[in-house]
Protein backbone atom coordinates (compact mmCIF):
# COMPACT_ATOMS: atom_id res chain seq x y z
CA UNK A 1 53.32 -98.03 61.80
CA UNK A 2 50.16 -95.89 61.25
CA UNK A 3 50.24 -92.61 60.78
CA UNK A 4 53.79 -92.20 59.74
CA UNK A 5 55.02 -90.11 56.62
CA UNK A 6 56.73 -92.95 54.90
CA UNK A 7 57.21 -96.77 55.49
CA UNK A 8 59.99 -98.45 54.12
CA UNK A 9 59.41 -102.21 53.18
CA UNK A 10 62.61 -104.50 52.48
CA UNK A 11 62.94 -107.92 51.54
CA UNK A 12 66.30 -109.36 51.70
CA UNK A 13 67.73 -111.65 49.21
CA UNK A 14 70.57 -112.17 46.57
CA UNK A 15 70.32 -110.68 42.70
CA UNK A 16 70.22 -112.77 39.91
CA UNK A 17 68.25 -115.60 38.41
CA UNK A 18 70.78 -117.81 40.22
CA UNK A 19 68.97 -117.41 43.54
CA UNK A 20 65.74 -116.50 42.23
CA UNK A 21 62.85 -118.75 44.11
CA UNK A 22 65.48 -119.94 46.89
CA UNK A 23 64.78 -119.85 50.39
CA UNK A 24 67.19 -116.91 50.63
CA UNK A 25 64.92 -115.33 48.59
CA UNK A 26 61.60 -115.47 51.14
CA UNK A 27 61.85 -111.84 51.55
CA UNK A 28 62.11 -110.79 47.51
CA UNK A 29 59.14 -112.97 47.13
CA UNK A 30 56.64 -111.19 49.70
CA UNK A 31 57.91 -107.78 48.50
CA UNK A 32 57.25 -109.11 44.66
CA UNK A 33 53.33 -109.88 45.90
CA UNK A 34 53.42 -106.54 47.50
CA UNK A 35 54.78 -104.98 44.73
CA UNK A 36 51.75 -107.20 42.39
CA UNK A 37 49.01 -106.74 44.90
CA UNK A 38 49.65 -102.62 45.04
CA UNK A 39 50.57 -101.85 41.72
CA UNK A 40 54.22 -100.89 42.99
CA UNK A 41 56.27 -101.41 40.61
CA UNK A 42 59.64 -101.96 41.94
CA UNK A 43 62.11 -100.69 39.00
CA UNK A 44 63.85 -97.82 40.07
CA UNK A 45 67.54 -98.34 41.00
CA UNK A 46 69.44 -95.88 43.84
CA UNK A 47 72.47 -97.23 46.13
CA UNK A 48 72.33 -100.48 44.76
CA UNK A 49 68.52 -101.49 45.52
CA UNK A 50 65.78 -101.41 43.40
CA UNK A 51 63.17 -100.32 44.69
CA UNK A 52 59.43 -98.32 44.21
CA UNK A 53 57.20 -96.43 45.97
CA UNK A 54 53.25 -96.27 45.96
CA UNK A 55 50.37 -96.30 48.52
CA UNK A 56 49.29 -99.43 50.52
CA UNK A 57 45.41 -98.69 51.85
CA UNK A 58 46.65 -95.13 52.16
CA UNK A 59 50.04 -95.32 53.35
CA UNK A 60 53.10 -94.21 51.60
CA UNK A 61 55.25 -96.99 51.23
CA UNK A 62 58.61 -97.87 49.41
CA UNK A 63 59.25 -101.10 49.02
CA UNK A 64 62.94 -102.12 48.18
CA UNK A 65 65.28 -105.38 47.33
CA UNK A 66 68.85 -104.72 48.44
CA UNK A 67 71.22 -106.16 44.87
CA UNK A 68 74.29 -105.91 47.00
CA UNK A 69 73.80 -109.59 47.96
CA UNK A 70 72.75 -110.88 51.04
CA UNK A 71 75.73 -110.26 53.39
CA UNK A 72 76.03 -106.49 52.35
CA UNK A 73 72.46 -105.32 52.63
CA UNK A 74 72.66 -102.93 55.56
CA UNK A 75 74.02 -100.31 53.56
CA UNK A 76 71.60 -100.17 50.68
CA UNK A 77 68.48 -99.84 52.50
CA UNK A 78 70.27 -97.75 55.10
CA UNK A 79 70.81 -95.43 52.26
CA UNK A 80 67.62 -95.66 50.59
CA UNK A 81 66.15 -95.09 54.41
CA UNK A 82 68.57 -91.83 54.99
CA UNK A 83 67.23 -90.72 51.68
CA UNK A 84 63.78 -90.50 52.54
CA UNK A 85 64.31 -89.69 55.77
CA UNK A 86 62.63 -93.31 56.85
CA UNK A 87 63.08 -94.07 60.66
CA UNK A 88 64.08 -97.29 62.00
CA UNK A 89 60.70 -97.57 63.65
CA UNK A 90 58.72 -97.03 60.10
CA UNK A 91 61.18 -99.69 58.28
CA UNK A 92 60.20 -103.24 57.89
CA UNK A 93 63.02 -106.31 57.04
CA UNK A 94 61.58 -109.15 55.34
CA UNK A 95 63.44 -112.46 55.37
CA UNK A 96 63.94 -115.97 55.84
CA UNK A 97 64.53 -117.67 58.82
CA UNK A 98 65.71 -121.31 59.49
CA UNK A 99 64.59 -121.09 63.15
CA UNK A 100 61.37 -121.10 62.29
CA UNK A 101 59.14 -124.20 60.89
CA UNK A 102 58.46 -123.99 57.04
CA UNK A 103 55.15 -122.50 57.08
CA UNK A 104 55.51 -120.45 60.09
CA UNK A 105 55.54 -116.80 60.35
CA UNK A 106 57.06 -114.37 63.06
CA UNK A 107 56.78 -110.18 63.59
CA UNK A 108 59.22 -108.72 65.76
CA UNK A 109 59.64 -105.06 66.98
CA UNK A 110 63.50 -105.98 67.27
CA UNK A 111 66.17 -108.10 67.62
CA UNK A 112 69.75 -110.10 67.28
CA UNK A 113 70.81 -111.42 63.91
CA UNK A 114 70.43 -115.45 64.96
CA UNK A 115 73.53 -115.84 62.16
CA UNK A 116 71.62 -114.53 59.49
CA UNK A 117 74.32 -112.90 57.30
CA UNK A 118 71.76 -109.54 56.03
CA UNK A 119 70.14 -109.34 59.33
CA UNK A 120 74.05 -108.82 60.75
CA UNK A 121 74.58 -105.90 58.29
CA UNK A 122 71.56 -104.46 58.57
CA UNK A 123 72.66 -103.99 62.68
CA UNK A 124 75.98 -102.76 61.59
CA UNK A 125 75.00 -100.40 59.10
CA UNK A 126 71.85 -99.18 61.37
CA UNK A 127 74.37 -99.14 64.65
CA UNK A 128 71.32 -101.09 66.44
CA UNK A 129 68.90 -104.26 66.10
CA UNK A 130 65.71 -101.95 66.74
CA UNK A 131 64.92 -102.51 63.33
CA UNK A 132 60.72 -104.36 62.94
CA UNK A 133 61.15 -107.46 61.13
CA UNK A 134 58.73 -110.07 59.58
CA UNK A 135 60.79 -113.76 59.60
CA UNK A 136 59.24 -116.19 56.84
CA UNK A 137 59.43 -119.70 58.66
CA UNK A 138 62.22 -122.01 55.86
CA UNK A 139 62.82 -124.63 58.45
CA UNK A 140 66.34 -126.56 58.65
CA UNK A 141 67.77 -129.56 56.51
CA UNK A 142 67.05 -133.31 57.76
CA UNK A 143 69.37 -134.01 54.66
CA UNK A 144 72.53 -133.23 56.45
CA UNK A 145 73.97 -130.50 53.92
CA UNK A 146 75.80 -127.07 55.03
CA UNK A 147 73.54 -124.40 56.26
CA UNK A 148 74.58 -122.41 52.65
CA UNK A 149 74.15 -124.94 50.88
CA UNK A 150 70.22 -125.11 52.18
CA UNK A 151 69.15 -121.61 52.12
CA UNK A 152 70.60 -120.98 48.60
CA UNK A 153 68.89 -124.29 47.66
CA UNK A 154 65.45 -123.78 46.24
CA UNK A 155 61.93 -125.23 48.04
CA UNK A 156 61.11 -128.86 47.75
CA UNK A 157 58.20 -129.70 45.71
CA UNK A 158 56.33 -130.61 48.99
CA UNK A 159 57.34 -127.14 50.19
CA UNK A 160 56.27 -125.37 46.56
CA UNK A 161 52.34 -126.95 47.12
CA UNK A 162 52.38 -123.95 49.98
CA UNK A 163 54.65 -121.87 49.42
CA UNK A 164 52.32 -119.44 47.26
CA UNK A 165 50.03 -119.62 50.02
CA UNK A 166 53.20 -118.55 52.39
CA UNK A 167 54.08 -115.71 50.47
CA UNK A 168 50.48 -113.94 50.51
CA UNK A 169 50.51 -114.73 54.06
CA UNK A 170 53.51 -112.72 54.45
CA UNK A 171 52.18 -110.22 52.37
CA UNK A 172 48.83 -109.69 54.33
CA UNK A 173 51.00 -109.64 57.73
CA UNK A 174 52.73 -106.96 56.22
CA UNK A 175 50.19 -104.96 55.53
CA UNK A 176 48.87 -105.46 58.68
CA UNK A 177 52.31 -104.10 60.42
CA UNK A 178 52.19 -101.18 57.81
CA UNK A 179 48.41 -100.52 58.06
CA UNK A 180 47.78 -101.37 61.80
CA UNK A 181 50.54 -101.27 63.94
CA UNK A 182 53.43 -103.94 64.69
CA UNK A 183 51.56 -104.63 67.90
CA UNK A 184 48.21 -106.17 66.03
CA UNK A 185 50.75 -108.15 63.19
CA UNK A 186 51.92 -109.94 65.86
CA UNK A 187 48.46 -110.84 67.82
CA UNK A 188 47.36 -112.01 64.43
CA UNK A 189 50.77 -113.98 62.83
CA UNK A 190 52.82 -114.51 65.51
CA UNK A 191 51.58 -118.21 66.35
CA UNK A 192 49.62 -118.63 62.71
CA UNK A 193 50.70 -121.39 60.54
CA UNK A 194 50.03 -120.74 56.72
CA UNK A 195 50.12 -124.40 55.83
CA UNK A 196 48.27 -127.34 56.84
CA UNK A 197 49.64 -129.11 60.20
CA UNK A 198 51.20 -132.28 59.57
CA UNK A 199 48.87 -133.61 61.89
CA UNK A 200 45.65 -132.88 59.67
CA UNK A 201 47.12 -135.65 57.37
């Protein structure tokens, strides 16, 4: 994404202190450390996101949280895209994924939706999956509950020993996609864990 007039960053989640810290929530979290580690404060409200724009190592960024709730995101950042005249090749979705290990992280240029309710409106509301997304590794439940019931759940404490780690992780990969291209993010993410292998102990 270098040398592009504006980048639009967007973590997907649900509103609320209800679902604050969930797994849901992965991609709320990164943009929160973007938003801490820029100075970007993300306050200003337009077609139901909230959302703020600054400068990340000199590019202009906005980064956004759709409030529409997870299943109704598309439109939102579509919006906020069409506003600033953001294309879908200078966007970046930000979200959980239970196909991926707890720890792991995952940049791709495009995609399907893999049953993930805001990565299915994003397509719809976009008309295409060409949208560059960063998946935050959540893993799946060896407890037997409903999907729901495990990505509105909130982490473990196992899981919350890393999780910090995780989420500035994210946030440097990120960066990396804004700053240097979706090509290098993936050379240096794509098969990086960000916590300890359960084989070290």
């Amino acid at each position: 994404m270098p040398d592009k007039r504006v980048c639009l960053v967007a973590g997907l989640g649900n509103p609320g202190d209800t679902y604050a810290k969930t797994r849901h929530n992965a991609g709320f979290m990164v943009v929160d450390a973007l938003s801490e580690a820029f100075s970007i404060p993300v306050e200003k409200k337009k077609f139901e996101v909230v959302y703020g724009r600054g400068t990340i190592k000199g590019v202009d960024v906005v980064l956004a949280k759709p409030m529409a709730y997870m299943n109704r995101s598309g439109p939102p950042v579509q919006n906020l895209s069409n506003f600033y005249r953001i294309l879908c090749e200078d966007i970046l979705i930000i979200y959980d994924d239970i196909d991926l290990a707890f720890g792991r992280l995952k940049i791709n240029v495009k995609g399907g939706h893999g049953g993930h309710k805001g990565i299915k409106s994003l397509i719809d509301a976009f008309g295409g999956d060409d949208l560059p997304r960063l998946r935050v590794g959540v893993g799946r439940s060896d407890s037997g509950i409903s999907v729901s019931d495990y990505v509105l759940g909130r982490f473990s404490d196992k899981e919350k020993d890393d999780l910090d780690r995780i989420i500035q992780t994210a946030r440097d990969a990120a960066v990396t996609v804004l700053c240097d291209g979706i090509t290098e993010g993936m050379n240096r993410f794509n098969e990086k864990r960000t916590m300890k292998s359960s084989d070290e102990g």
